[in-house]
N, C-alpha and C. Protein backbone atom coordinates (compact mmCIF):
# COMPACT_ATOMS: atom_id res chain seq x y z
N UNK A 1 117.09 101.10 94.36
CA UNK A 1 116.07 101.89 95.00
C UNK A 1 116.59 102.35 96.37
N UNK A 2 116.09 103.31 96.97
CA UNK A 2 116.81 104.34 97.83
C UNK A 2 115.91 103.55 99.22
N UNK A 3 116.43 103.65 100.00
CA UNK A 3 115.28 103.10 101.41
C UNK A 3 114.33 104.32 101.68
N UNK A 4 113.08 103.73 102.21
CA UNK A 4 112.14 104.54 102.11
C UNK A 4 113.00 105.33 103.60
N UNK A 5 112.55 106.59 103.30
CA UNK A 5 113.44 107.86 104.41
C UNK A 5 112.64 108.41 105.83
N UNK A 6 111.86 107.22 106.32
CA UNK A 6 110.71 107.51 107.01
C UNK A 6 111.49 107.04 108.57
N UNK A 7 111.47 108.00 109.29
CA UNK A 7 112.20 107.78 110.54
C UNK A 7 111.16 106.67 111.56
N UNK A 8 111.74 106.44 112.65
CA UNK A 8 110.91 105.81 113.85
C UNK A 8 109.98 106.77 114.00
N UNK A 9 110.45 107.75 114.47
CA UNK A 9 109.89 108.72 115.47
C UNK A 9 108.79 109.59 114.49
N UNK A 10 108.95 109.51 113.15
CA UNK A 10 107.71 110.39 112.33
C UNK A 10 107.02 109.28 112.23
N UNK A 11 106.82 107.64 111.81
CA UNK A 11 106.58 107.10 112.03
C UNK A 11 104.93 106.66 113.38
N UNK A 12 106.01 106.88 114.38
CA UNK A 12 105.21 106.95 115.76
C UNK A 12 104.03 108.34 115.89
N UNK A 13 104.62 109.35 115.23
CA UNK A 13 103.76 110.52 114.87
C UNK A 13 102.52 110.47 114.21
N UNK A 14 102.60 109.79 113.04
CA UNK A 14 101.64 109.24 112.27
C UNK A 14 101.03 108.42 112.79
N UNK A 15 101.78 107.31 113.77
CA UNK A 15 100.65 106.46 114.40
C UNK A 15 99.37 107.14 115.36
N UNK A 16 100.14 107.97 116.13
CA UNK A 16 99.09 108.39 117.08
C UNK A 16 98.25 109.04 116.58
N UNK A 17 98.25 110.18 115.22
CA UNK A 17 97.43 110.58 114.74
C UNK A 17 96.40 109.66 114.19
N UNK A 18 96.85 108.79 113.79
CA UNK A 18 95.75 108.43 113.26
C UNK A 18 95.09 107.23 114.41
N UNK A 19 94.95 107.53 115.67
CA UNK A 19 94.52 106.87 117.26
C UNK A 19 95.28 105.51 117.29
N UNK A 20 96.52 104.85 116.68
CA UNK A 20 96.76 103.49 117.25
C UNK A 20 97.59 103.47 118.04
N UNK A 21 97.27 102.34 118.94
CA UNK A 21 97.51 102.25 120.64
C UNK A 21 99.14 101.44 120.30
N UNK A 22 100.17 102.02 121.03
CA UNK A 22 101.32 101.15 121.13
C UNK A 22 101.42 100.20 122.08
N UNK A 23 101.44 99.20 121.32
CA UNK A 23 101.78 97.46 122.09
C UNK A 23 103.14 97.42 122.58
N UNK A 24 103.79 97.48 121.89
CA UNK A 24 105.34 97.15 122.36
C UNK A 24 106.24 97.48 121.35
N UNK A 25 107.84 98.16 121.97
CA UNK A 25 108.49 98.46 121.25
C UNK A 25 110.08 97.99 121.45
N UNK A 26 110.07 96.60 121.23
CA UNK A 26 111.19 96.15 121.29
C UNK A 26 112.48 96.48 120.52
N UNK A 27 113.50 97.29 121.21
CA UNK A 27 114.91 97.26 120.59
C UNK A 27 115.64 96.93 120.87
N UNK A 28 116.95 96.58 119.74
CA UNK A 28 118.08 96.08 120.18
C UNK A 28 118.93 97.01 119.60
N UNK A 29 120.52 96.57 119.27
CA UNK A 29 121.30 97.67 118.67
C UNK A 29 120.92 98.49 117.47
N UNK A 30 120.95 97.56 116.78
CA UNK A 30 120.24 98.69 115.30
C UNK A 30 119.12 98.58 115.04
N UNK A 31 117.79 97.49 115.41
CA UNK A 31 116.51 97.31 114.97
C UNK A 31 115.89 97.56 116.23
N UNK A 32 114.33 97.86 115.98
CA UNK A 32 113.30 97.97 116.51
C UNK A 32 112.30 97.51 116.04
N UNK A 33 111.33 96.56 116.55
CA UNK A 33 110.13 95.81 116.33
C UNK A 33 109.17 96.95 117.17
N UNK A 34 107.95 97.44 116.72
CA UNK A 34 107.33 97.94 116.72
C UNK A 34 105.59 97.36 116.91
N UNK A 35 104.60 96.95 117.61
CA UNK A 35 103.46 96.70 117.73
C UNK A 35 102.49 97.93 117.63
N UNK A 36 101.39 97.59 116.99
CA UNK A 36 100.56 99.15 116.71
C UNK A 36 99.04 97.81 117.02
N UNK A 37 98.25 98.89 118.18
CA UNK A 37 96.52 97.91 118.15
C UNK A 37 96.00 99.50 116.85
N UNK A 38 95.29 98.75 115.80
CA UNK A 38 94.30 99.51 115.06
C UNK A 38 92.96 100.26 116.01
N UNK A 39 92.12 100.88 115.63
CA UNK A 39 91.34 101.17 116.06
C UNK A 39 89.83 100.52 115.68
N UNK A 40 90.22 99.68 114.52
CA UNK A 40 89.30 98.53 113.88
C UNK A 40 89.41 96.98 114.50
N UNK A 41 90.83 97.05 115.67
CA UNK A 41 90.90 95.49 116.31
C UNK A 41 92.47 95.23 115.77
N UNK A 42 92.37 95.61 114.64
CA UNK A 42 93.48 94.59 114.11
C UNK A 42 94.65 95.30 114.43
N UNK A 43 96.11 94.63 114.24
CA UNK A 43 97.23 94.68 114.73
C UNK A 43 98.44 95.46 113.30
N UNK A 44 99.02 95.84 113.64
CA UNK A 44 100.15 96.10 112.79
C UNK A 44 101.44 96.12 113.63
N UNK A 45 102.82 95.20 112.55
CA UNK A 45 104.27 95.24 113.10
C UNK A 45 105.09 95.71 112.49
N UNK A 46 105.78 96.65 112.64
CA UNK A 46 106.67 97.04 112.02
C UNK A 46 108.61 96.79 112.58
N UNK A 47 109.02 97.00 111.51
CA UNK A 47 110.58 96.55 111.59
C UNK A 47 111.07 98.14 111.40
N UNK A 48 111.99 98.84 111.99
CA UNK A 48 113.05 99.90 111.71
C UNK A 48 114.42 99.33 112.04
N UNK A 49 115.16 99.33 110.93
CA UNK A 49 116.71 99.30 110.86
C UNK A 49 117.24 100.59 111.00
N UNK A 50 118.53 100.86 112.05
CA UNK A 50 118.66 101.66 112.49
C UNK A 50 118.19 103.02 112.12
N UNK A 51 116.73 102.94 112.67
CA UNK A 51 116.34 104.65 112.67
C UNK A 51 115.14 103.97 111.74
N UNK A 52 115.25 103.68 110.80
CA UNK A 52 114.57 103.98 109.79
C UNK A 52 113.83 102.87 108.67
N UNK A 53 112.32 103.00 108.54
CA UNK A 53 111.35 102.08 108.49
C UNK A 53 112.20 100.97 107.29
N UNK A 54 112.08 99.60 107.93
CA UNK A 54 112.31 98.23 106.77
C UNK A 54 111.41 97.40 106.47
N UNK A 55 109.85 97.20 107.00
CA UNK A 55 108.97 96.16 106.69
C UNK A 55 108.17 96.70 107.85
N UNK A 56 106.56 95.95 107.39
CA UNK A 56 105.64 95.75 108.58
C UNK A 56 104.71 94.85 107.52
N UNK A 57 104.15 94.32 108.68
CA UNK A 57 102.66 93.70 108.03
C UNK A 57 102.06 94.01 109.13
N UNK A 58 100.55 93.03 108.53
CA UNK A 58 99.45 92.96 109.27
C UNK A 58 99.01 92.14 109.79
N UNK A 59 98.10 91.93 110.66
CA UNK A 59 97.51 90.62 111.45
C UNK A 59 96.80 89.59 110.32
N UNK A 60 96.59 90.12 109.14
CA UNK A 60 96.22 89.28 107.74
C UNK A 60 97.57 88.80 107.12
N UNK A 61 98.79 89.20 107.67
CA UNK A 61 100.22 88.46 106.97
C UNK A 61 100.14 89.59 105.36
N UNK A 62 99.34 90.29 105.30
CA UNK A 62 100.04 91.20 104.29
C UNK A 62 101.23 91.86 104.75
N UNK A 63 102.16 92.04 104.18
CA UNK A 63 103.32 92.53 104.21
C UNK A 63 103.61 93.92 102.79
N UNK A 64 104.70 94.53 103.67
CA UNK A 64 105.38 95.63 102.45
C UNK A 64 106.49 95.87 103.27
N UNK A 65 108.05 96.42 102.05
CA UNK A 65 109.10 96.19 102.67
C UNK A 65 110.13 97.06 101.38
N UNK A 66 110.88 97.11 101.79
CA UNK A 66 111.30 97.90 101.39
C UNK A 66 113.26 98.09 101.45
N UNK A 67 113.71 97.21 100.23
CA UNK A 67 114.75 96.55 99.90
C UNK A 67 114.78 95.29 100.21
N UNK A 68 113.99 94.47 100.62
CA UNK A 68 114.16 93.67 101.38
C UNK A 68 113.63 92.24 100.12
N UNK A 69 114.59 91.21 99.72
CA UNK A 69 114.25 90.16 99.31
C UNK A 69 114.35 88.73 99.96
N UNK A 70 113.74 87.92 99.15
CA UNK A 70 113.63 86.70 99.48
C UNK A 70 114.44 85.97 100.73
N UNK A 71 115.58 86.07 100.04
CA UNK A 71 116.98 85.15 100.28
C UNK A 71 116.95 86.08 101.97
N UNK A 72 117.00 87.14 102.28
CA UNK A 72 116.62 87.98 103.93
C UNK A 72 115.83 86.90 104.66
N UNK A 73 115.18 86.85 104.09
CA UNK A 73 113.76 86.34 105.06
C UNK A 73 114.27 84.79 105.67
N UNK A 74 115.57 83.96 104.42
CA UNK A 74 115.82 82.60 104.93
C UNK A 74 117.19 83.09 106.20
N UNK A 75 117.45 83.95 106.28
CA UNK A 75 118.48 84.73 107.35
C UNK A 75 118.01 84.10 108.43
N UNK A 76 116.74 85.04 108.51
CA UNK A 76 115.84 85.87 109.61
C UNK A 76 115.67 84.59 110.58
């Protein structure tokens, strides 16, 4: 499966449209952690590997991701 092709920056586009407030946007060389406040309270985090979206969840620990298995997560 192909990585989903969704940049930071369209990403951040979509956020503001749809009103969520940026918390924090921590980067390092190739990743960026991403904080989003909802407009319902709740929180969303997202992960971009260089450039381009790899995971987020929610303040409920739902998650979605995208190449990303198991055996990653015992890395992390």
């Amino acid at each position: 499966m192909d990585t989903l092709q969704c940049s930071k920056h369209a990403f951040h586009v979509f956020a503001e449209h749809q009103g969520w407030l940026l918390l924090f946007d921590k980067m390092t060389d190739n990743k960026s952690e991403v904080g989003y406040l909802l407009q319902s309270g709740s929180s969303i985090f997202a992960v971009f590997t260089d450039g381009l979206f790899d995971r987020m969840n929610d303040s409920s620990n739902a998650a979605i991701a995208v190449n990303h298995t198991e055996e990653e997560d015992d890395d992390d």
